[in-house]
PDB file of N, CA and C in Angstrom:
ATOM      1  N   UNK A   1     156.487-139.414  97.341  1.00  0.00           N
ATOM      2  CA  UNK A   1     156.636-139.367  95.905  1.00  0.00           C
ATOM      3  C   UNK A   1     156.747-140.765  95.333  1.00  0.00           C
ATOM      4  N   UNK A   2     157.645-141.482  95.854  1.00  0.00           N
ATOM      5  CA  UNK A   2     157.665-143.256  95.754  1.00  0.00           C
ATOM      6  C   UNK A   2     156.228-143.977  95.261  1.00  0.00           C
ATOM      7  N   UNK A   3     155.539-143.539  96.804  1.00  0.00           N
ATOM      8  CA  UNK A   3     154.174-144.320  96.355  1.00  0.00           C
ATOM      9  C   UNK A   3     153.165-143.764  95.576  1.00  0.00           C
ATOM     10  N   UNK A   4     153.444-142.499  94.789  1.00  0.00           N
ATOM     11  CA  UNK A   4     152.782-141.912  94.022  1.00  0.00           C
ATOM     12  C   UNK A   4     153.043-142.422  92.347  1.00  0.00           C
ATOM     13  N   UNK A   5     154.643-142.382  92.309  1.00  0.00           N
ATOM     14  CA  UNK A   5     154.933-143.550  91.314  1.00  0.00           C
ATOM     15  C   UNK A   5     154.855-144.503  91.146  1.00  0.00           C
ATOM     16  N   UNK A   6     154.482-145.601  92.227  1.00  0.00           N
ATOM     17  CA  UNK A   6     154.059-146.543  92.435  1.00  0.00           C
ATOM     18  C   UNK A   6     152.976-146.792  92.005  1.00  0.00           C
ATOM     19  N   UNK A   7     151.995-145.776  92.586  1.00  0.00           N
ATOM     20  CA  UNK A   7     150.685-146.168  92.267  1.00  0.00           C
ATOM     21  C   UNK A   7     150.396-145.670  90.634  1.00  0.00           C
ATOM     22  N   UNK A   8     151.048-144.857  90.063  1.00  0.00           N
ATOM     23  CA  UNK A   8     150.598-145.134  88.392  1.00  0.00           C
ATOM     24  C   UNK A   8     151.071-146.136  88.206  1.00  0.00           C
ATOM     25  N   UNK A   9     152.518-146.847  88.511  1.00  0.00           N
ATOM     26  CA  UNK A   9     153.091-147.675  87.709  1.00  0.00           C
ATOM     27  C   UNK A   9     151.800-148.470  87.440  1.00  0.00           C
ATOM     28  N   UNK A  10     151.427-149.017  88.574  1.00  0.00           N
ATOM     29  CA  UNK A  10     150.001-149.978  88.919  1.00  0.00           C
ATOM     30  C   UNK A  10     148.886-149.821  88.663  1.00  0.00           C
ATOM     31  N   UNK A  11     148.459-149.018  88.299  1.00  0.00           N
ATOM     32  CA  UNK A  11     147.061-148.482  87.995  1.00  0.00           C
ATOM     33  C   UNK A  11     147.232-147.496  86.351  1.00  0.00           C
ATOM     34  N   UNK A  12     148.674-147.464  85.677  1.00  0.00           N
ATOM     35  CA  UNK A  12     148.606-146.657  84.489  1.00  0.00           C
ATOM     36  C   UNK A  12     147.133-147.241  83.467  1.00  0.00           C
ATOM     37  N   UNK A  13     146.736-148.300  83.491  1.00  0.00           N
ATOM     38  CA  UNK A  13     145.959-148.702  82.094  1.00  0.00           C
ATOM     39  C   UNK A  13     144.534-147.977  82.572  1.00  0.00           C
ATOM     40  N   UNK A  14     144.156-148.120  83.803  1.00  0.00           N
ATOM     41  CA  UNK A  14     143.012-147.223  84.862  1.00  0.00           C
ATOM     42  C   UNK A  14     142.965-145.966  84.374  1.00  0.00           C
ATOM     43  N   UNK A  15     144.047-145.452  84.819  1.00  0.00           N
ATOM     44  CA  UNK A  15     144.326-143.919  84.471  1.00  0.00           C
ATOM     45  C   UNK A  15     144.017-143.144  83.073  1.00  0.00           C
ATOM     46  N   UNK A  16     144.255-144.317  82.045  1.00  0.00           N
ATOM     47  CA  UNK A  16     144.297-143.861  80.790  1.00  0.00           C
ATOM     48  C   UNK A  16     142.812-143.948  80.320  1.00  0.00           C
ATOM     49  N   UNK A  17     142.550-145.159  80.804  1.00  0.00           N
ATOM     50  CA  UNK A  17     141.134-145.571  80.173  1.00  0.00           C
ATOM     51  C   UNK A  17     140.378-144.159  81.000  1.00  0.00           C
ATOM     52  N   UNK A  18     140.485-143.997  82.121  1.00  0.00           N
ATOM     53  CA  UNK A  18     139.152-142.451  83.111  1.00  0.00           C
ATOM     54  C   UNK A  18     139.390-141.723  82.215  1.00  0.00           C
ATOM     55  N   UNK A  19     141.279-141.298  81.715  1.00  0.00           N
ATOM     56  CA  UNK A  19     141.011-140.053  81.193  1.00  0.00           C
ATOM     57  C   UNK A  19     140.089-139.964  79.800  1.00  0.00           C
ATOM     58  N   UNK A  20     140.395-140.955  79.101  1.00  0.00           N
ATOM     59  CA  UNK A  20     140.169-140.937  77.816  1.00  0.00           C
ATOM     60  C   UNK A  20     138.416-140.953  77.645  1.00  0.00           C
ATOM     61  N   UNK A  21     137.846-141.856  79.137  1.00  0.00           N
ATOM     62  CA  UNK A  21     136.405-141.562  79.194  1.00  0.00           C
ATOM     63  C   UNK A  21     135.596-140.360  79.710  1.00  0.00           C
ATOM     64  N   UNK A  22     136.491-139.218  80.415  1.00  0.00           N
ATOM     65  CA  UNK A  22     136.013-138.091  80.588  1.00  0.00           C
ATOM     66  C   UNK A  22     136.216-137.169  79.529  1.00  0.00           C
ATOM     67  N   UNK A  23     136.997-137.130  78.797  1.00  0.00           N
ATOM     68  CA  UNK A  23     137.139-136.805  77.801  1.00  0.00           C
ATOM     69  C   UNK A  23     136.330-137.168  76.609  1.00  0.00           C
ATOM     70  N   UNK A  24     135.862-138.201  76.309  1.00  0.00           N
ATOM     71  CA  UNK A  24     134.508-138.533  75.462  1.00  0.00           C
ATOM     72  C   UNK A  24     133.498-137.800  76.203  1.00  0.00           C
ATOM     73  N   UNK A  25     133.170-137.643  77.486  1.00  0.00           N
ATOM     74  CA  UNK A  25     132.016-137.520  78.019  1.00  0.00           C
ATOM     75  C   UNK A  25     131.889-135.612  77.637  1.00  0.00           C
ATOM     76  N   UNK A  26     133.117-134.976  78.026  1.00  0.00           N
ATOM     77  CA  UNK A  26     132.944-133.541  77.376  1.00  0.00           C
ATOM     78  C   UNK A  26     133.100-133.716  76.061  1.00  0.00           C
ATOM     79  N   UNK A  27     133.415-134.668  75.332  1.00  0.00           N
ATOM     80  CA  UNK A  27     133.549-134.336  73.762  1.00  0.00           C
ATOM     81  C   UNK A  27     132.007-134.300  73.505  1.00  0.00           C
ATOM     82  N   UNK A  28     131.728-135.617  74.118  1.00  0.00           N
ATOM     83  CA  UNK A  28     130.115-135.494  73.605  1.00  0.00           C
ATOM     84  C   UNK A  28     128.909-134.503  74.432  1.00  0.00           C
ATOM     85  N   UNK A  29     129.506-133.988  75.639  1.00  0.00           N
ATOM     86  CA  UNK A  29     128.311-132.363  75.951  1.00  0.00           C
ATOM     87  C   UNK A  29     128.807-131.550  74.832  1.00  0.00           C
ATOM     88  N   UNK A  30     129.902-131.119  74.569  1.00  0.00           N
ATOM     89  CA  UNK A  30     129.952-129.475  73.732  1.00  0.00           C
ATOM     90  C   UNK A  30     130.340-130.142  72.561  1.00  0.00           C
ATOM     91  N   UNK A  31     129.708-131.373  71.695  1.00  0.00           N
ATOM     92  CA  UNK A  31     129.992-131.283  70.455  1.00  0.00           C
ATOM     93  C   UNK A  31     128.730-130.861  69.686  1.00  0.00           C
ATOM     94  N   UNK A  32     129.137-130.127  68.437  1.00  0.00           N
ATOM     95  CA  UNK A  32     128.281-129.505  68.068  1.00  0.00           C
ATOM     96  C   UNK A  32     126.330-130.618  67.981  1.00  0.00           C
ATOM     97  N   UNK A  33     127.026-131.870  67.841  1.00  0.00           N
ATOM     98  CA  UNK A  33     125.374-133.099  67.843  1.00  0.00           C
ATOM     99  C   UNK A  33     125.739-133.734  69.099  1.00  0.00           C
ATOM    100  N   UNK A  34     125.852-132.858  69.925  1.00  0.00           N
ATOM    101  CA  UNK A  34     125.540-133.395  71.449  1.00  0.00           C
ATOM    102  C   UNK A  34     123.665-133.404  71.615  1.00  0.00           C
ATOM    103  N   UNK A  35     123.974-133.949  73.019  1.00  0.00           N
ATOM    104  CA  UNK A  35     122.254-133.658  73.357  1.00  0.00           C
ATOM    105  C   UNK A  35     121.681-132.685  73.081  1.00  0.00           C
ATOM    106  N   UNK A  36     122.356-131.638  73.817  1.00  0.00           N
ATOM    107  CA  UNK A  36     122.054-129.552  73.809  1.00  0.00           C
ATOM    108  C   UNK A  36     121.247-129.654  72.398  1.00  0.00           C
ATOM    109  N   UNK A  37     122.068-129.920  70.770  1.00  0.00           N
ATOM    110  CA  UNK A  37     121.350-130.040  69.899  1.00  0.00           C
ATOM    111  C   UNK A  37     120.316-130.829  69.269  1.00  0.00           C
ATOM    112  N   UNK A  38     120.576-132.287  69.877  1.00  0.00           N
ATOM    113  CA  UNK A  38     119.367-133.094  69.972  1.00  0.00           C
ATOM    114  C   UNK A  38     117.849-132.376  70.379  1.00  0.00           C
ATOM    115  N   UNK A  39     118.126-131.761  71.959  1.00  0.00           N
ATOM    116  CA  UNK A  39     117.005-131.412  72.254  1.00  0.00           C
ATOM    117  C   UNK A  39     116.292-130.407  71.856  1.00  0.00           C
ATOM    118  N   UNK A  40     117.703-129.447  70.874  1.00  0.00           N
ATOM    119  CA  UNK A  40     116.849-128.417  69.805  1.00  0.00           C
ATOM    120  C   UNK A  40     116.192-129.307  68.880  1.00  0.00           C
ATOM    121  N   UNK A  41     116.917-130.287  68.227  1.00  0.00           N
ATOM    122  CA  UNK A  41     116.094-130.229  66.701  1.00  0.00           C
ATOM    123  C   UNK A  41     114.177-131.430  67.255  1.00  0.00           C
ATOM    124  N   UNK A  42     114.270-131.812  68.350  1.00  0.00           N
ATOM    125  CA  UNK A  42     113.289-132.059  68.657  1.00  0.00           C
ATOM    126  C   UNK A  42     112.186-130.904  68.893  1.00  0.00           C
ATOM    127  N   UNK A  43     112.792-130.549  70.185  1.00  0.00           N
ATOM    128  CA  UNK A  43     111.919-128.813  69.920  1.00  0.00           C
ATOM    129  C   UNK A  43     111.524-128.533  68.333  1.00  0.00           C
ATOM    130  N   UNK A  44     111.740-128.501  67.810  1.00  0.00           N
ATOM    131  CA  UNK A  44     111.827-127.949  66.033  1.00  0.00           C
ATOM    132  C   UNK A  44     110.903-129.002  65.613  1.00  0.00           C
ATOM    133  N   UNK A  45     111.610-129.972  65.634  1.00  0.00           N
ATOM    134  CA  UNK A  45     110.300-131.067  65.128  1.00  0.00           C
ATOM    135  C   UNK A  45     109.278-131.021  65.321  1.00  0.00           C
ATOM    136  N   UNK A  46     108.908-130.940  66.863  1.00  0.00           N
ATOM    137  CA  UNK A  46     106.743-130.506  67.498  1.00  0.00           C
ATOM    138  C   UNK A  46     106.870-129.220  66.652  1.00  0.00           C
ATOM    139  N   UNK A  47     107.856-128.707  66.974  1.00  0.00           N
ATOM    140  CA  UNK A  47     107.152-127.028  65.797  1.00  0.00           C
ATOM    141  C   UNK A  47     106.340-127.430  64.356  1.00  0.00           C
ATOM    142  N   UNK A  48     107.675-128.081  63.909  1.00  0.00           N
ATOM    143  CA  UNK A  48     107.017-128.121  62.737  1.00  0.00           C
ATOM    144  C   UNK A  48     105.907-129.034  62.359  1.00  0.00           C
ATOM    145  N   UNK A  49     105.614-130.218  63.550  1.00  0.00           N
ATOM    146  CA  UNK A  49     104.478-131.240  63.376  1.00  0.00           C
ATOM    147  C   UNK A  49     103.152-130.384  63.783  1.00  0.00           C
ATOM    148  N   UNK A  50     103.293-129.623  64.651  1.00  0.00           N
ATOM    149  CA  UNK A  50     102.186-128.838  65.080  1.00  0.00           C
ATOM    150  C   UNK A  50     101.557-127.933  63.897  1.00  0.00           C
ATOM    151  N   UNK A  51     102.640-126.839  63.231  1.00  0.00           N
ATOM    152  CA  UNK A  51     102.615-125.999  62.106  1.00  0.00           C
ATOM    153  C   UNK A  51     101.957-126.849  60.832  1.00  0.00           C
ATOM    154  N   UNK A  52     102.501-128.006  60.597  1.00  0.00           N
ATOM    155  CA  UNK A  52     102.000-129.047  59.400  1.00  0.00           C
ATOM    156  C   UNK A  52     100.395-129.385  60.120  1.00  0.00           C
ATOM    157  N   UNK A  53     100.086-129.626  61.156  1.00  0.00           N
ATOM    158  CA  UNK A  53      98.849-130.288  61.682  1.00  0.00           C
ATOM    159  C   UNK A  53      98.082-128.805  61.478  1.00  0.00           C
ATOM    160  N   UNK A  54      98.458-127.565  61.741  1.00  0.00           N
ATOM    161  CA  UNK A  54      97.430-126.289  61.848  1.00  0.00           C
ATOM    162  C   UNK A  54      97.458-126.145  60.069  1.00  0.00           C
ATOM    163  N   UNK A  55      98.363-126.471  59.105  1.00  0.00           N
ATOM    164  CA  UNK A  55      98.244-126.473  57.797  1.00  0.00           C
ATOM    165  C   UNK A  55      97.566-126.855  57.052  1.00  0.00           C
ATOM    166  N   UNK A  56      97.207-128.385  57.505  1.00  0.00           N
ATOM    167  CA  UNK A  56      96.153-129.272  56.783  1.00  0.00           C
ATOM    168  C   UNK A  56      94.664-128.922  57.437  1.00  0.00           C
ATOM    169  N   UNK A  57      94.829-128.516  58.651  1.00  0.00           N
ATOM    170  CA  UNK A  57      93.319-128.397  59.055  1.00  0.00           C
ATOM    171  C   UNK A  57      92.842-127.156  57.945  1.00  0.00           C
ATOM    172  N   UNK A  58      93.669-125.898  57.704  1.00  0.00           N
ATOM    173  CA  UNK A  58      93.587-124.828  57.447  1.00  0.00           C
ATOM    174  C   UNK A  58      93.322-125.086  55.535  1.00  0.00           C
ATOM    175  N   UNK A  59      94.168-126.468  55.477  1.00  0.00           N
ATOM    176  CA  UNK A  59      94.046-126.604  53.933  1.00  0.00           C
ATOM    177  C   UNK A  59      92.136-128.200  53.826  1.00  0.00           C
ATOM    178  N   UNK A  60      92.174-128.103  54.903  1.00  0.00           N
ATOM    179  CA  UNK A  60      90.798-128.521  54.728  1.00  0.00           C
ATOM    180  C   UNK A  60      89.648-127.872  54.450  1.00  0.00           C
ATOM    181  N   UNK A  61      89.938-126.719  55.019  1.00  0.00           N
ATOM    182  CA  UNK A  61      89.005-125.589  55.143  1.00  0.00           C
ATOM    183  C   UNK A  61      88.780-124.941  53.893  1.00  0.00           C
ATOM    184  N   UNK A  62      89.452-124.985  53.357  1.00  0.00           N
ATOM    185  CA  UNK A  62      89.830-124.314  51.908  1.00  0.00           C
ATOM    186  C   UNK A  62      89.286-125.259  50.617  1.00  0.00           C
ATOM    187  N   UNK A  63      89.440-126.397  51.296  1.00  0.00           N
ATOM    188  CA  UNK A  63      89.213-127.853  50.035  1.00  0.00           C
ATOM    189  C   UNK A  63      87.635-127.411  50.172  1.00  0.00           C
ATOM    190  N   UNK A  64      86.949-127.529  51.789  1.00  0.00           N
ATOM    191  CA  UNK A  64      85.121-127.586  51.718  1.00  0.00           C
ATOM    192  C   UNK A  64      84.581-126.122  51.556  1.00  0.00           C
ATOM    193  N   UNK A  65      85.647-125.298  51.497  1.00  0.00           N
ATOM    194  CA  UNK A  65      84.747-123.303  50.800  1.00  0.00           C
ATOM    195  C   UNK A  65      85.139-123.545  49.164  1.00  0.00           C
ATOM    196  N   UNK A  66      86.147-124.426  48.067  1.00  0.00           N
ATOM    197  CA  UNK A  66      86.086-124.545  47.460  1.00  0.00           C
ATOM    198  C   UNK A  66      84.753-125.757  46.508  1.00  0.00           C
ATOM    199  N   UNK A  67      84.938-126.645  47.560  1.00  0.00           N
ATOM    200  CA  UNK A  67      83.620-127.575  47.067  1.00  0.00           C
ATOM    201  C   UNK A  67      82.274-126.760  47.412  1.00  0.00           C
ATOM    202  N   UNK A  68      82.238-125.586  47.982  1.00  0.00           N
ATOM    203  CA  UNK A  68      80.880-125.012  48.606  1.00  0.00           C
ATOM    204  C   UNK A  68      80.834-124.005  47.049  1.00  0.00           C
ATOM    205  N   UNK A  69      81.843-123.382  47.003  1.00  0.00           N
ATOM    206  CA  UNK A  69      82.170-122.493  45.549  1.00  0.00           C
ATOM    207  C   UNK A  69      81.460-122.917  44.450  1.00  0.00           C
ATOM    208  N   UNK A  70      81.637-124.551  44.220  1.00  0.00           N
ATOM    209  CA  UNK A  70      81.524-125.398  42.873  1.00  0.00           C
ATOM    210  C   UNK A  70      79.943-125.675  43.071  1.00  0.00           C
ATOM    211  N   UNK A  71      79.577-125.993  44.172  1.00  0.00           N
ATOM    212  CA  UNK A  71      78.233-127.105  44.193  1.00  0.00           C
ATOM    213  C   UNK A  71      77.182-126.261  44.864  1.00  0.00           C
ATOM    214  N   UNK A  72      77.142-125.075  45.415  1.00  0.00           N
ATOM    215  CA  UNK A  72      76.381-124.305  46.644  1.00  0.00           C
ATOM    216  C   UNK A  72      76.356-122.908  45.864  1.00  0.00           C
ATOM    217  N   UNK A  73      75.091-122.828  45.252  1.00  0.00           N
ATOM    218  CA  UNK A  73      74.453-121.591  44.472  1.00  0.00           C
ATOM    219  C   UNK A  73      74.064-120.831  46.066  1.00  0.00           C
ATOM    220  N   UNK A  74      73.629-120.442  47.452  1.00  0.00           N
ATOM    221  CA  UNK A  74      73.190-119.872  48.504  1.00  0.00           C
ATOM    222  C   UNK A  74      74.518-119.611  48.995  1.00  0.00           C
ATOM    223  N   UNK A  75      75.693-120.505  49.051  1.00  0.00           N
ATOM    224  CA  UNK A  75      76.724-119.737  49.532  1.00  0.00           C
ATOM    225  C   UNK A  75      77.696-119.185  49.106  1.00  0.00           C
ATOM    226  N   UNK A  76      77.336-119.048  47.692  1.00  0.00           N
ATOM    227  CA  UNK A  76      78.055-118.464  46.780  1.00  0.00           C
ATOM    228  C   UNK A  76      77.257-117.002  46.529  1.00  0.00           C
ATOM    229  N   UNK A  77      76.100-116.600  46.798  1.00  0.00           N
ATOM    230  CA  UNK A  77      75.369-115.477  46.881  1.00  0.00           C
ATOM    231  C   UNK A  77      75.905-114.726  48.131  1.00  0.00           C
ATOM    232  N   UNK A  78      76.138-115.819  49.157  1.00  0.00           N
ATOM    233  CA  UNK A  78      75.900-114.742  50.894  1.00  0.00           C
ATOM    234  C   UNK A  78      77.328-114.200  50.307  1.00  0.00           C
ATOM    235  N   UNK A  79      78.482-115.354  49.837  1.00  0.00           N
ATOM    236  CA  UNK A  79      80.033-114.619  49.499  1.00  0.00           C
ATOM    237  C   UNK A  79      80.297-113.759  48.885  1.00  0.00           C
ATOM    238  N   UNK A  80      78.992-113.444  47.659  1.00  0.00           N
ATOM    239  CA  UNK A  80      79.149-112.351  46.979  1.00  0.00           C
ATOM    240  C   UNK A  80      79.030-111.046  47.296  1.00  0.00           C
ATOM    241  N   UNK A  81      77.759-111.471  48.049  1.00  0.00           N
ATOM    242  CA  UNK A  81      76.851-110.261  49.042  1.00  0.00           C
ATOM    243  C   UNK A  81      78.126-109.295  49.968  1.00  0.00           C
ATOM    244  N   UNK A  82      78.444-110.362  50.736  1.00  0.00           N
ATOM    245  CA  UNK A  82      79.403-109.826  52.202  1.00  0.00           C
ATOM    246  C   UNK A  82      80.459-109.625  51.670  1.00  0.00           C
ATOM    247  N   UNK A  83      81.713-110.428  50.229  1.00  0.00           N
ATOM    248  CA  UNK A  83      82.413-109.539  49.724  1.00  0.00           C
ATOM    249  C   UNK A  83      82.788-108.446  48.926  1.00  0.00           C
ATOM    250  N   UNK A  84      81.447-108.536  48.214  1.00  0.00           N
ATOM    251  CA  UNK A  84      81.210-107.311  47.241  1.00  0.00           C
ATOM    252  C   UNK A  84      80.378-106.168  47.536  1.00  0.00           C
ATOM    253  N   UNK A  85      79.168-106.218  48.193  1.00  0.00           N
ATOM    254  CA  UNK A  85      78.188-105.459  48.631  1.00  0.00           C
ATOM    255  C   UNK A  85      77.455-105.655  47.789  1.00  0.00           C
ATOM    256  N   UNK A  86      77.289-106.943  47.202  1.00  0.00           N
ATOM    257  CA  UNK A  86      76.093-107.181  45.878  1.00  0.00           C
ATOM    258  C   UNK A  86      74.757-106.962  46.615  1.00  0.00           C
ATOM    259  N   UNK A  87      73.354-106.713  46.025  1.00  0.00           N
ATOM    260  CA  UNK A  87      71.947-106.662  46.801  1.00  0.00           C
ATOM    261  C   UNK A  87      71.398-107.344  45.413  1.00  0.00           C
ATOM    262  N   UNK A  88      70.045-107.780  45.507  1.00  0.00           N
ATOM    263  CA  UNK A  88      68.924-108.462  44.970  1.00  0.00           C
ATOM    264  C   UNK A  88      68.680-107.243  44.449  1.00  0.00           C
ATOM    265  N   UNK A  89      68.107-107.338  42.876  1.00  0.00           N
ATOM    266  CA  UNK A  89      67.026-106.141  42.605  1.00  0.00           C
ATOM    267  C   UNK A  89      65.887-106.340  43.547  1.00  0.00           C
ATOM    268  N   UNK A  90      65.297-104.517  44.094  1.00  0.00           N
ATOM    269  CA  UNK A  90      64.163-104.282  45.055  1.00  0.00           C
ATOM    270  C   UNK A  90      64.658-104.469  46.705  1.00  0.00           C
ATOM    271  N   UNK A  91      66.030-104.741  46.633  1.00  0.00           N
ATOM    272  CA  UNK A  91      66.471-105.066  47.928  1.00  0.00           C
ATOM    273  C   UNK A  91      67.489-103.981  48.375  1.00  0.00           C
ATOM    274  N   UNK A  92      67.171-103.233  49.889  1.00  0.00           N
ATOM    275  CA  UNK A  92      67.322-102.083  50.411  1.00  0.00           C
ATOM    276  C   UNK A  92      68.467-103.413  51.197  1.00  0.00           C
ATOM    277  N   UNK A  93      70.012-101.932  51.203  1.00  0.00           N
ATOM    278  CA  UNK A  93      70.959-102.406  51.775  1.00  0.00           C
ATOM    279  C   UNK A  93      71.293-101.196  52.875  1.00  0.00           C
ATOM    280  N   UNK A  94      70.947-101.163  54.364  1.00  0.00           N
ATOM    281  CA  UNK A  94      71.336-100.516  55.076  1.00  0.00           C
ATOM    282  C   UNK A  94      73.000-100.409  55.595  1.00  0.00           C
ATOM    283  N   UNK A  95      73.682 -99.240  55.661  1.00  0.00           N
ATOM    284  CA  UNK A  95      74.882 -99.062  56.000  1.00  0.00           C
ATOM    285  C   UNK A  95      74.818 -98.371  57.016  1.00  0.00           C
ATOM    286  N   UNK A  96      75.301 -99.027  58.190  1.00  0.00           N
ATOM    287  CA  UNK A  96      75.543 -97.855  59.724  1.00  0.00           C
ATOM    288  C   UNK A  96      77.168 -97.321  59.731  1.00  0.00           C
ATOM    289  N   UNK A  97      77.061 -96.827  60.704  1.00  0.00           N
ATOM    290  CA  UNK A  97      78.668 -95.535  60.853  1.00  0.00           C
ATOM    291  C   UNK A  97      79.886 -96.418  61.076  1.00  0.00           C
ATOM    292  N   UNK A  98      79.431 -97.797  61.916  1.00  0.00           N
ATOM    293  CA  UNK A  98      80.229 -98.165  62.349  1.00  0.00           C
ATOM    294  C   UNK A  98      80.401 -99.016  61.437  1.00  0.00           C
ATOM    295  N   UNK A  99      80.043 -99.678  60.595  1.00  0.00           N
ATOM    296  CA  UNK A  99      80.586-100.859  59.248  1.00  0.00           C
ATOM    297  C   UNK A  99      81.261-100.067  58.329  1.00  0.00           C
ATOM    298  N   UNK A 100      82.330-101.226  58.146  1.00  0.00           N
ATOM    299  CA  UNK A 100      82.907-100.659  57.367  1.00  0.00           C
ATOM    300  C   UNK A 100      83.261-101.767  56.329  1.00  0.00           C
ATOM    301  N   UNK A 101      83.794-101.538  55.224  1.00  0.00           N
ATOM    302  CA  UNK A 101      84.118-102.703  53.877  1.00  0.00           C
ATOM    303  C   UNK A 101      85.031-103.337  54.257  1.00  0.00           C
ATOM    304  N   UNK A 102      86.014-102.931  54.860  1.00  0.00           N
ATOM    305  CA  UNK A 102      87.128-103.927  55.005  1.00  0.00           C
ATOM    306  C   UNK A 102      86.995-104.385  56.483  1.00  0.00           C
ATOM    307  N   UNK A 103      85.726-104.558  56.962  1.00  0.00           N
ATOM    308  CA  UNK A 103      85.703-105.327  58.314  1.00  0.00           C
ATOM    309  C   UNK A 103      85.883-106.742  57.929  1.00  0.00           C
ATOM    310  N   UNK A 104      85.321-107.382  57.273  1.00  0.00           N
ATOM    311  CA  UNK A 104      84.721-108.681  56.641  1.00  0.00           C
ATOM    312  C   UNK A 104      86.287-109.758  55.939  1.00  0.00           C
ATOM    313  N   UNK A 105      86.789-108.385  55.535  1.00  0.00           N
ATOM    314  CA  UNK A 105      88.414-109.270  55.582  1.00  0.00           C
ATOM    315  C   UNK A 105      89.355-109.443  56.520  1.00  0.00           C
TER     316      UNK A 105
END
């Protein structure tokens, strides 16, 4: 027991400083902005850089069927055609069993 008191007497500033650094070391695993959550909000981040990158491609697409809308009299006919069922006067529109109107959307 002697040299057990002994040895804190001698080593107390040791003792204090381990504890106080294992103790940071679990403060910082289970605090709520530990890593654990770091490595969520990264996860989250590619989500949402990926989601923003499939957005703009998707809002590109939309910018060149709108410039096709404005400037493109032929693809503004086929759009009418395939969303409306418009035909040309003198122009025969065949319908089979298996088409249907709302395939095309």
């Amino acid at each position: 027991m002697t040299r057990l008191s002994f040895l804190i007497r001698r080593e107390w500033l040791s003792l204090i400083f381990g504890a106080v650094l294992v103790l940071l070391v679990l403060s910082l695993l289970a605090a709520p902005l530990g890593p654990k959550d770091l490595l969520a909000l990264r996860r989250h981040s590619s989500e949402l850089e990926s989601r923003r990158a499939n957005l703009a491609a998707e809002n590109d697409t939309f910018r060149t069927n709108v410039q096709k809308l404005r400037s493109d009299d032929r693809y503004q006919q086929r759009l009418i055609r395939r969303e409306l069922g418009y035909a040309r006067p003198n122009e025969l529109v065949y319908k089979f069993a298996g088409d249907s109107d709302d395939s095309s959307h």
